[in-house]
PDB file of N, CA and C in Angstrom:
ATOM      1  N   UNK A   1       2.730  19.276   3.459  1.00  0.00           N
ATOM      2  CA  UNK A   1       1.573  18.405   3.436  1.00  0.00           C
ATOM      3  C   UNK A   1       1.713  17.355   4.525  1.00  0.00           C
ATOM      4  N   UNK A   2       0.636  16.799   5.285  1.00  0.00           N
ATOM      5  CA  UNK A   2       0.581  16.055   6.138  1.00  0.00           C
ATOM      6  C   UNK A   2       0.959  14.678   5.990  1.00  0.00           C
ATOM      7  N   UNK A   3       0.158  14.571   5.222  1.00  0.00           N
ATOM      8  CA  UNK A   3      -0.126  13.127   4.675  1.00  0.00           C
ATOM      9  C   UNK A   3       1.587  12.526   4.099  1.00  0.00           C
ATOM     10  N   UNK A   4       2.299  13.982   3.300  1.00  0.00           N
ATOM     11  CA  UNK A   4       3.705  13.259   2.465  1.00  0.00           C
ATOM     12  C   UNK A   4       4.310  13.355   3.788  1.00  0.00           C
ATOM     13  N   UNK A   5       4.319  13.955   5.646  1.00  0.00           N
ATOM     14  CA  UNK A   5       5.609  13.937   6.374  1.00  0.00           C
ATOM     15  C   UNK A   5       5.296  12.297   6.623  1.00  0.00           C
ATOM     16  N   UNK A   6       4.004  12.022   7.071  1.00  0.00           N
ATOM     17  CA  UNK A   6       3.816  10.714   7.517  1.00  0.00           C
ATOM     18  C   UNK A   6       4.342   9.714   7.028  1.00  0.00           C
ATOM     19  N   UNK A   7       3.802   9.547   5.257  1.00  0.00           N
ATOM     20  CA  UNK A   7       4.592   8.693   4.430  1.00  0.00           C
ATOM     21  C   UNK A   7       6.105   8.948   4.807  1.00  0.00           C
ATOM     22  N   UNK A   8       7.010   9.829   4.294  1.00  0.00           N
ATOM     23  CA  UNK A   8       8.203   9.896   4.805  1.00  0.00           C
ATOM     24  C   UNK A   8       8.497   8.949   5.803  1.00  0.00           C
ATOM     25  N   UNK A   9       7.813   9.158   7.067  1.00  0.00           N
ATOM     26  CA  UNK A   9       8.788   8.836   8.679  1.00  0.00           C
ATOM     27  C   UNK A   9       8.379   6.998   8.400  1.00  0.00           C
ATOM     28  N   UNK A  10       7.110   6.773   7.842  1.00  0.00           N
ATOM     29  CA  UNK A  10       6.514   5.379   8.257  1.00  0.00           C
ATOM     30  C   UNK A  10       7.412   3.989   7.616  1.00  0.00           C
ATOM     31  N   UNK A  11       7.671   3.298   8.757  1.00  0.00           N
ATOM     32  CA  UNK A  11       8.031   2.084   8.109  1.00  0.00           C
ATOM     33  C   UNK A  11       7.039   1.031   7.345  1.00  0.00           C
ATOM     34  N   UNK A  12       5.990   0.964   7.923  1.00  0.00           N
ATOM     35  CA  UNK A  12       4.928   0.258   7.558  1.00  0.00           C
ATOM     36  C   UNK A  12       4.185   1.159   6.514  1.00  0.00           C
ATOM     37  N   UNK A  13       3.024   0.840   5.548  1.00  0.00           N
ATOM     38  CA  UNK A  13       2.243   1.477   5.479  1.00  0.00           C
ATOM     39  C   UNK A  13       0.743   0.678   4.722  1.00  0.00           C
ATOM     40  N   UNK A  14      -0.269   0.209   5.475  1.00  0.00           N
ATOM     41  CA  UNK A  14      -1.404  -0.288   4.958  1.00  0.00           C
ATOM     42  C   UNK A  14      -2.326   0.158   4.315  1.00  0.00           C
ATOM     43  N   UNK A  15      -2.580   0.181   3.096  1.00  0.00           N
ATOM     44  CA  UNK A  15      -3.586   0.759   1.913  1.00  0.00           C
ATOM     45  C   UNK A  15      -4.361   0.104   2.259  1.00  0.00           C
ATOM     46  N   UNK A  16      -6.094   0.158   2.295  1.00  0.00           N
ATOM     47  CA  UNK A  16      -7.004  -1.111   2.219  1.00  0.00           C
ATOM     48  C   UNK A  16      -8.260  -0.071   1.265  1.00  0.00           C
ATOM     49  N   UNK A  17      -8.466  -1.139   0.291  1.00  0.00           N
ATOM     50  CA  UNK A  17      -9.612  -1.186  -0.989  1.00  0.00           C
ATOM     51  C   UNK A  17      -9.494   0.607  -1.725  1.00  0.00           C
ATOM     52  N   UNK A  18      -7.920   1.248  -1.801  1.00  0.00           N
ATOM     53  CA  UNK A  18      -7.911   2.212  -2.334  1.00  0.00           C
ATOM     54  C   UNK A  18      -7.463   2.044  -3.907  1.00  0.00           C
ATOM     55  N   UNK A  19      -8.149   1.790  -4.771  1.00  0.00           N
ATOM     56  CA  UNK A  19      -7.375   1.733  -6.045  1.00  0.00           C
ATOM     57  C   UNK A  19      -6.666   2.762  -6.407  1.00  0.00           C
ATOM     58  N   UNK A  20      -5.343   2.693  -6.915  1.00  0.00           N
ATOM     59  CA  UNK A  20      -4.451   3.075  -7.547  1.00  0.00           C
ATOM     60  C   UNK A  20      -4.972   4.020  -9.128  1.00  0.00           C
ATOM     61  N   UNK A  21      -5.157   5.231  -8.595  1.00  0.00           N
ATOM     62  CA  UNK A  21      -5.482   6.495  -9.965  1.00  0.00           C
ATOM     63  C   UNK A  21      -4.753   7.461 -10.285  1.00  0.00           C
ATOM     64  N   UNK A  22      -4.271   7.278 -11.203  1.00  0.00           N
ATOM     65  CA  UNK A  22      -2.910   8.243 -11.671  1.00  0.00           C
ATOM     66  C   UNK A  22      -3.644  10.001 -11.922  1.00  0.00           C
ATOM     67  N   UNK A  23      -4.451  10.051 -11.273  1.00  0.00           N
ATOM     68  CA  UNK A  23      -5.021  10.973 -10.853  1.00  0.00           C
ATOM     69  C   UNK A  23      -4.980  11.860  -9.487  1.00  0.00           C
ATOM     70  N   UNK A  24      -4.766  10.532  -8.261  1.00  0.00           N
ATOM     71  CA  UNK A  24      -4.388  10.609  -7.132  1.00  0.00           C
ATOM     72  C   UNK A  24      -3.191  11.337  -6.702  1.00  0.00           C
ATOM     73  N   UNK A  25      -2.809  12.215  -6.922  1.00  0.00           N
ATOM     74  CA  UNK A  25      -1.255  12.290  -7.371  1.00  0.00           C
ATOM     75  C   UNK A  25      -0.675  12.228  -5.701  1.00  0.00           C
ATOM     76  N   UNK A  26      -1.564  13.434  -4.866  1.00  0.00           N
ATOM     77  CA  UNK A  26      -1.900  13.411  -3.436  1.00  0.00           C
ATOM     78  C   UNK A  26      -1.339  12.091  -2.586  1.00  0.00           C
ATOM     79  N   UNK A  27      -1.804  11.046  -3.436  1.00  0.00           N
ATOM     80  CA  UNK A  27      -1.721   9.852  -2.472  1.00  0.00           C
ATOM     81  C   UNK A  27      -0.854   9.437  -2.689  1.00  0.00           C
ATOM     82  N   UNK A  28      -0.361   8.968  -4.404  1.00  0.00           N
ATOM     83  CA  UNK A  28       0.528   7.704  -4.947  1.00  0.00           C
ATOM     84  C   UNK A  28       1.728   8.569  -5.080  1.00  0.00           C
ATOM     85  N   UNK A  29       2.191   9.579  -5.142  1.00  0.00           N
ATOM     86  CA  UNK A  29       3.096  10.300  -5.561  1.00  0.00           C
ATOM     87  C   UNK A  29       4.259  10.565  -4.309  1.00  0.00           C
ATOM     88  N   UNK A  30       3.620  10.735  -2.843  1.00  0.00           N
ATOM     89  CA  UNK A  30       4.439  10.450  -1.829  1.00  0.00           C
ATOM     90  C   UNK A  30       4.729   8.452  -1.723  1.00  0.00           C
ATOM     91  N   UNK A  31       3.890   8.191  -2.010  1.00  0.00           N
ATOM     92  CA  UNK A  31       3.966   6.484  -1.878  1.00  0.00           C
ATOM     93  C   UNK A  31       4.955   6.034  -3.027  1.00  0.00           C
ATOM     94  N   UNK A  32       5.161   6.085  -3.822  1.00  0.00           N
ATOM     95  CA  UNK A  32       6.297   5.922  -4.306  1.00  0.00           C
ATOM     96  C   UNK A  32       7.489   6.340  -4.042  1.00  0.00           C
ATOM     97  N   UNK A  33       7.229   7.020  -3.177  1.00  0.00           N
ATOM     98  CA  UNK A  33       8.758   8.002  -2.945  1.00  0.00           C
ATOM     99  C   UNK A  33       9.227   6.664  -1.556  1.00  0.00           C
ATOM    100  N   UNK A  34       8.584   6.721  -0.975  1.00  0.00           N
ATOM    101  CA  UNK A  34       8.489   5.917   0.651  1.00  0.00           C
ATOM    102  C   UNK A  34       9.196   4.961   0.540  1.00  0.00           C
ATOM    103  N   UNK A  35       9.975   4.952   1.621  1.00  0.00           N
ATOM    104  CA  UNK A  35      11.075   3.298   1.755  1.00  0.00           C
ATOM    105  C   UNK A  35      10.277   2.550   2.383  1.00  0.00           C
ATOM    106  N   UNK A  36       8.887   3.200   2.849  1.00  0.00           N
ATOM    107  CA  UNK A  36       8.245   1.916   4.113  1.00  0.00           C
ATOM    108  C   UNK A  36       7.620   1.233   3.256  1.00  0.00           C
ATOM    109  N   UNK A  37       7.640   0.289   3.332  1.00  0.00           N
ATOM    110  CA  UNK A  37       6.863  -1.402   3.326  1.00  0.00           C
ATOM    111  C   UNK A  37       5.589  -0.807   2.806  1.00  0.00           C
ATOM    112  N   UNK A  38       4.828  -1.045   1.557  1.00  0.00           N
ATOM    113  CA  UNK A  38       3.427  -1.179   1.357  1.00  0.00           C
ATOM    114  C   UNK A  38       2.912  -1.844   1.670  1.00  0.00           C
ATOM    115  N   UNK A  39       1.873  -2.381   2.395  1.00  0.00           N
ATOM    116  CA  UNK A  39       0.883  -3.819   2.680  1.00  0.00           C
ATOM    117  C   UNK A  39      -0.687  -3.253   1.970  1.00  0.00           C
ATOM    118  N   UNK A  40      -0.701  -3.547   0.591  1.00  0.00           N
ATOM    119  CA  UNK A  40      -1.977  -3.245   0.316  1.00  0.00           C
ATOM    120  C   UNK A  40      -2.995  -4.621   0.143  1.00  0.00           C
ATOM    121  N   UNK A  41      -4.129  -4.131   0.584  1.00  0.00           N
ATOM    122  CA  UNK A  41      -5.493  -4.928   1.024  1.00  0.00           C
ATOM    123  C   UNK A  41      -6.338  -4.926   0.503  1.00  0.00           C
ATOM    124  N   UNK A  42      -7.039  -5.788  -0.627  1.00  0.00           N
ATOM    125  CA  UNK A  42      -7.992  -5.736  -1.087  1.00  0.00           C
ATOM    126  C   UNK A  42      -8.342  -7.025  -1.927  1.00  0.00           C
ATOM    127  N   UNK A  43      -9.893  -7.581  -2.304  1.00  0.00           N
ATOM    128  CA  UNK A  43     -10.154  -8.570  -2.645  1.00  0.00           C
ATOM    129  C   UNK A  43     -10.244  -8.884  -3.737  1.00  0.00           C
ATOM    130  N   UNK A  44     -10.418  -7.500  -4.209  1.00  0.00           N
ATOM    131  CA  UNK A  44     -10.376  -7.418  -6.335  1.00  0.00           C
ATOM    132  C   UNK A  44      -9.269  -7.441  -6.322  1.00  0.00           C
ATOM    133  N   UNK A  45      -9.224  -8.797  -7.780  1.00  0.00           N
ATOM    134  CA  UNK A  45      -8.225  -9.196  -8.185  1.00  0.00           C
ATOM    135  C   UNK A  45      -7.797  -7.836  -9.337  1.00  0.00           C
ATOM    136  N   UNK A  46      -8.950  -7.080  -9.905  1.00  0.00           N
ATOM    137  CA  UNK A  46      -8.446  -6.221 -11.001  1.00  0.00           C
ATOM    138  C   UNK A  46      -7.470  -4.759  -9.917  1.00  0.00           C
ATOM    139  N   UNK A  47      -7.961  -4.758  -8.980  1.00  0.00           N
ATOM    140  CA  UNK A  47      -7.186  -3.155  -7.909  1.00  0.00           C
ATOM    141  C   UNK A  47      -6.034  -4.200  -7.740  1.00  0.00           C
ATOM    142  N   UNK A  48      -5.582  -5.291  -7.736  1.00  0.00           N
ATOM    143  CA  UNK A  48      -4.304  -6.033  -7.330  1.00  0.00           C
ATOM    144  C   UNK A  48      -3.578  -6.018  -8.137  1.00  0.00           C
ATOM    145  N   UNK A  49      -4.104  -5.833  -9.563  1.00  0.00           N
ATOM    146  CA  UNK A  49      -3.110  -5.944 -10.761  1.00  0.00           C
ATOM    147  C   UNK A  49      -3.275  -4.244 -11.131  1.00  0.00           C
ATOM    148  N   UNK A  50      -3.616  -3.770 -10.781  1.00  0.00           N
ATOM    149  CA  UNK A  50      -3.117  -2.095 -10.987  1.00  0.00           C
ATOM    150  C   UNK A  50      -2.079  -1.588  -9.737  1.00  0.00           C
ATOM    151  N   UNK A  51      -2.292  -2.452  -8.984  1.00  0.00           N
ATOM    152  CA  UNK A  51      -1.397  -2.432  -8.291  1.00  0.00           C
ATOM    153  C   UNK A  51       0.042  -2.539  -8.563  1.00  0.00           C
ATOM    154  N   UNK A  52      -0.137  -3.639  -8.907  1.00  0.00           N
ATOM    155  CA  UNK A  52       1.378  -4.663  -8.856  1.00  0.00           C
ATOM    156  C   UNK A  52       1.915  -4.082 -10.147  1.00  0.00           C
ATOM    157  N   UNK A  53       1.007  -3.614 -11.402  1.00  0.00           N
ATOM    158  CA  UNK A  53       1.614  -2.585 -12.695  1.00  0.00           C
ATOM    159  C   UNK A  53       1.830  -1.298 -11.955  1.00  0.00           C
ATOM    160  N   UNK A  54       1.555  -0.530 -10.879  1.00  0.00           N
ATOM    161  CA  UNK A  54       2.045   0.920 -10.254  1.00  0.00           C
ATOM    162  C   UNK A  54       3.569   0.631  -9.685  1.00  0.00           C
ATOM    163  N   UNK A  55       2.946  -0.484  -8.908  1.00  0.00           N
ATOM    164  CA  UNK A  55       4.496  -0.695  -7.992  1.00  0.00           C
ATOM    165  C   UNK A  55       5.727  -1.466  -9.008  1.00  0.00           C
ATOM    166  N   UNK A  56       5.735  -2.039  -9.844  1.00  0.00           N
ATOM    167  CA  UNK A  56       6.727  -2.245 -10.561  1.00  0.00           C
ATOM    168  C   UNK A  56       7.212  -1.138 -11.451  1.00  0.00           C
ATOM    169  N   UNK A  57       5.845  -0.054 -11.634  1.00  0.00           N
ATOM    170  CA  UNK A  57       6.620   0.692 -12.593  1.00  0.00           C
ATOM    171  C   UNK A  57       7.389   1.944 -11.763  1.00  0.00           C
ATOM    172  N   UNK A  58       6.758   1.805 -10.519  1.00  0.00           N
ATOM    173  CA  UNK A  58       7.621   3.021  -9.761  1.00  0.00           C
ATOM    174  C   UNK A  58       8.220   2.680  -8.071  1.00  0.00           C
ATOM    175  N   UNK A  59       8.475   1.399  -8.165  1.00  0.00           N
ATOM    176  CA  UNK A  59       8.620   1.171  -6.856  1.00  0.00           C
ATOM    177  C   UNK A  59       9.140  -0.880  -7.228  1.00  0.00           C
ATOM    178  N   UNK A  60      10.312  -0.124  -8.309  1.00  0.00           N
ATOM    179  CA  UNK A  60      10.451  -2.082  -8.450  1.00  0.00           C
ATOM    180  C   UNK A  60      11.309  -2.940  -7.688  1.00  0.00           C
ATOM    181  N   UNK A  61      11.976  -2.252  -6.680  1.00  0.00           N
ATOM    182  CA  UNK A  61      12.730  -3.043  -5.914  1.00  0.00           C
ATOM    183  C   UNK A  61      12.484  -3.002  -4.547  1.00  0.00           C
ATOM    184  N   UNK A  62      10.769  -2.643  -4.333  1.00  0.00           N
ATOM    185  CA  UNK A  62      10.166  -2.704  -2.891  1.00  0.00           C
ATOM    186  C   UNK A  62       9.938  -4.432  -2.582  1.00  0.00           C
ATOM    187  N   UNK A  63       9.540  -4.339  -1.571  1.00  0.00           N
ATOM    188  CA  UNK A  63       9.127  -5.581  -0.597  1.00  0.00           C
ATOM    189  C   UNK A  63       7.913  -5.412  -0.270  1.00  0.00           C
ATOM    190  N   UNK A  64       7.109  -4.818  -0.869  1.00  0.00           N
ATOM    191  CA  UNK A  64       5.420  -4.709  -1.099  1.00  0.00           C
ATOM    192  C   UNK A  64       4.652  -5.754  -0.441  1.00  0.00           C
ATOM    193  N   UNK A  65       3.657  -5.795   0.059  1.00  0.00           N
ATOM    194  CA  UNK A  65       3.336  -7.327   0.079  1.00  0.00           C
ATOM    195  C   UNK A  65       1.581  -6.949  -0.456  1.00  0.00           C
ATOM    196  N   UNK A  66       0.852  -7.772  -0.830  1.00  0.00           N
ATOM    197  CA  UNK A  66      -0.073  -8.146  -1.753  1.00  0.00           C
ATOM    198  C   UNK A  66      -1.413  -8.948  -1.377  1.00  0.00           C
ATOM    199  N   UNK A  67      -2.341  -8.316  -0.214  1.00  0.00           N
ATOM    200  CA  UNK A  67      -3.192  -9.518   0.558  1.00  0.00           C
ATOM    201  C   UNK A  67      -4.091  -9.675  -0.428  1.00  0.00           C
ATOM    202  N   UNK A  68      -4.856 -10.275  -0.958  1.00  0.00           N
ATOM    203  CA  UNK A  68      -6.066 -10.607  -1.799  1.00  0.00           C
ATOM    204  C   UNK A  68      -7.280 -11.313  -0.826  1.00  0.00           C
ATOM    205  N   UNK A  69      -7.650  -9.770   0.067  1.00  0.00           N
ATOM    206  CA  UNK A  69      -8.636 -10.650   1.180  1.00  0.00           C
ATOM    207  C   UNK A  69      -9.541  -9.752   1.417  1.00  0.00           C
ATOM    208  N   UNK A  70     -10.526  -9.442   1.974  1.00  0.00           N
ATOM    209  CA  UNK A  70     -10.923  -8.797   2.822  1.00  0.00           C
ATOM    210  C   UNK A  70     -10.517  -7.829   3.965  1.00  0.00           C
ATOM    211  N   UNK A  71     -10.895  -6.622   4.472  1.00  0.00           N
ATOM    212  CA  UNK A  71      -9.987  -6.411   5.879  1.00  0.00           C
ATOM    213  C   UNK A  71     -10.152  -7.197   6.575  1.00  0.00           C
ATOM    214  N   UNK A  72     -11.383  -7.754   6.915  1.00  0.00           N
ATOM    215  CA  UNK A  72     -12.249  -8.497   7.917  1.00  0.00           C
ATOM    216  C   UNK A  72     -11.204  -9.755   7.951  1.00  0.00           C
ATOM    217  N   UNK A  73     -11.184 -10.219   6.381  1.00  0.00           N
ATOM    218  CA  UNK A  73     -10.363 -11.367   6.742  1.00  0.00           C
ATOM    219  C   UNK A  73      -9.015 -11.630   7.367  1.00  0.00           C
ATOM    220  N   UNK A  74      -8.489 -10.613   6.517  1.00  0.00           N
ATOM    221  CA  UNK A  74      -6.824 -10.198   6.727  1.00  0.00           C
ATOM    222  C   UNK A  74      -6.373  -9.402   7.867  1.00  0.00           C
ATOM    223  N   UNK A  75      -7.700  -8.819   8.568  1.00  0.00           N
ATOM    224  CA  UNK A  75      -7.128  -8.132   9.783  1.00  0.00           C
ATOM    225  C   UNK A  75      -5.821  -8.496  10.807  1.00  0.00           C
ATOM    226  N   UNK A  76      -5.714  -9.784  11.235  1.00  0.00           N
ATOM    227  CA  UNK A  76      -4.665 -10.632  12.162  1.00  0.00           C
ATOM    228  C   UNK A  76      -3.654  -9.814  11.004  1.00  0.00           C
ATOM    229  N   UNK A  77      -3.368 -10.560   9.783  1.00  0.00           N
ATOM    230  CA  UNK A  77      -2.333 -10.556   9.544  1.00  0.00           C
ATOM    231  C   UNK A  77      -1.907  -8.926   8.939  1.00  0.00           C
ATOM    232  N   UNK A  78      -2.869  -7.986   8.917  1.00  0.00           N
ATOM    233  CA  UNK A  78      -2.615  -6.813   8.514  1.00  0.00           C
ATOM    234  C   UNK A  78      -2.213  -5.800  10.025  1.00  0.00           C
ATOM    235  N   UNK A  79      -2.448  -6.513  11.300  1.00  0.00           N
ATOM    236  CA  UNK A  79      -2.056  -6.267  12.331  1.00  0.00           C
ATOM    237  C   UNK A  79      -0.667  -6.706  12.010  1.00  0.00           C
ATOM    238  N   UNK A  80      -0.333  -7.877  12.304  1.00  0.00           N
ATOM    239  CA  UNK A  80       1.095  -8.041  12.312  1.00  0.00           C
ATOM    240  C   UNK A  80       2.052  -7.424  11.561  1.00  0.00           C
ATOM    241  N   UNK A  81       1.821  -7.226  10.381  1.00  0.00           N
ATOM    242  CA  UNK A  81       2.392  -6.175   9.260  1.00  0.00           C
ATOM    243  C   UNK A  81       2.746  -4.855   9.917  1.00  0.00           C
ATOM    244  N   UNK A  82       1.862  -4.221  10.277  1.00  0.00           N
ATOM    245  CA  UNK A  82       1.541  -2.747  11.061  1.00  0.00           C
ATOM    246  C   UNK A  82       2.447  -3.189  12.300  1.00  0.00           C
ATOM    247  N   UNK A  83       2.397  -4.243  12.884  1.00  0.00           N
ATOM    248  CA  UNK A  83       3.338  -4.251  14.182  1.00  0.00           C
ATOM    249  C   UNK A  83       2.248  -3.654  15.673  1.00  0.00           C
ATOM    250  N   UNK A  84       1.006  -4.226  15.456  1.00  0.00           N
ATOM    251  CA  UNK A  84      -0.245  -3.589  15.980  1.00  0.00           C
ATOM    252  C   UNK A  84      -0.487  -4.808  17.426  1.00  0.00           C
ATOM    253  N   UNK A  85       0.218  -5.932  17.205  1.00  0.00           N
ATOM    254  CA  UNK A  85      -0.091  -6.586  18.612  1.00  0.00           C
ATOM    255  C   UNK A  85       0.191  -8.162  18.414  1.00  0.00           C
TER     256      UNK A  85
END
């Protein structure tokens, strides 16, 4: 699968406004596996706390980080994260 070599190699990796569905298996199932850095993006506070209950229950000793913004807003700093300029 494409999507799990990428996860694999990536140090970084930016989610923006994807909620977390234990349905997803596709998505969240390589993402838990991943040593890279999550930076997930989004302004709902309820996708932040399904969040932060995914990543503690399968990813509790990551360095996650947690924007509660907009892309629009958070772009600068979701660049810097990514290592984008």
């Amino acid at each position: 699968m494409l999507l799990g070599k990428a996860i694999g190699v990536a140090e970084t990796i930016v989610i923006i406004g994807v909620k977390v569905r234990e349905h997803d298996r596709h998505i969240w199932g390589p993402l838990q596996s991943t040593s890279a850095t999550l930076v997930y993006c989004t302004p709902d506070s309820a996708s932040i706390r399904e969040f932060e209950s995914w990543a503690l229950a399968t990813r509790p000793h990551s360095k996650d980080v947690k924007l509660r913004s907009s892309f629009q807003d958070a772009f600068d700093e979701i660049c810097r994260y990514a290592r984008l300029g």
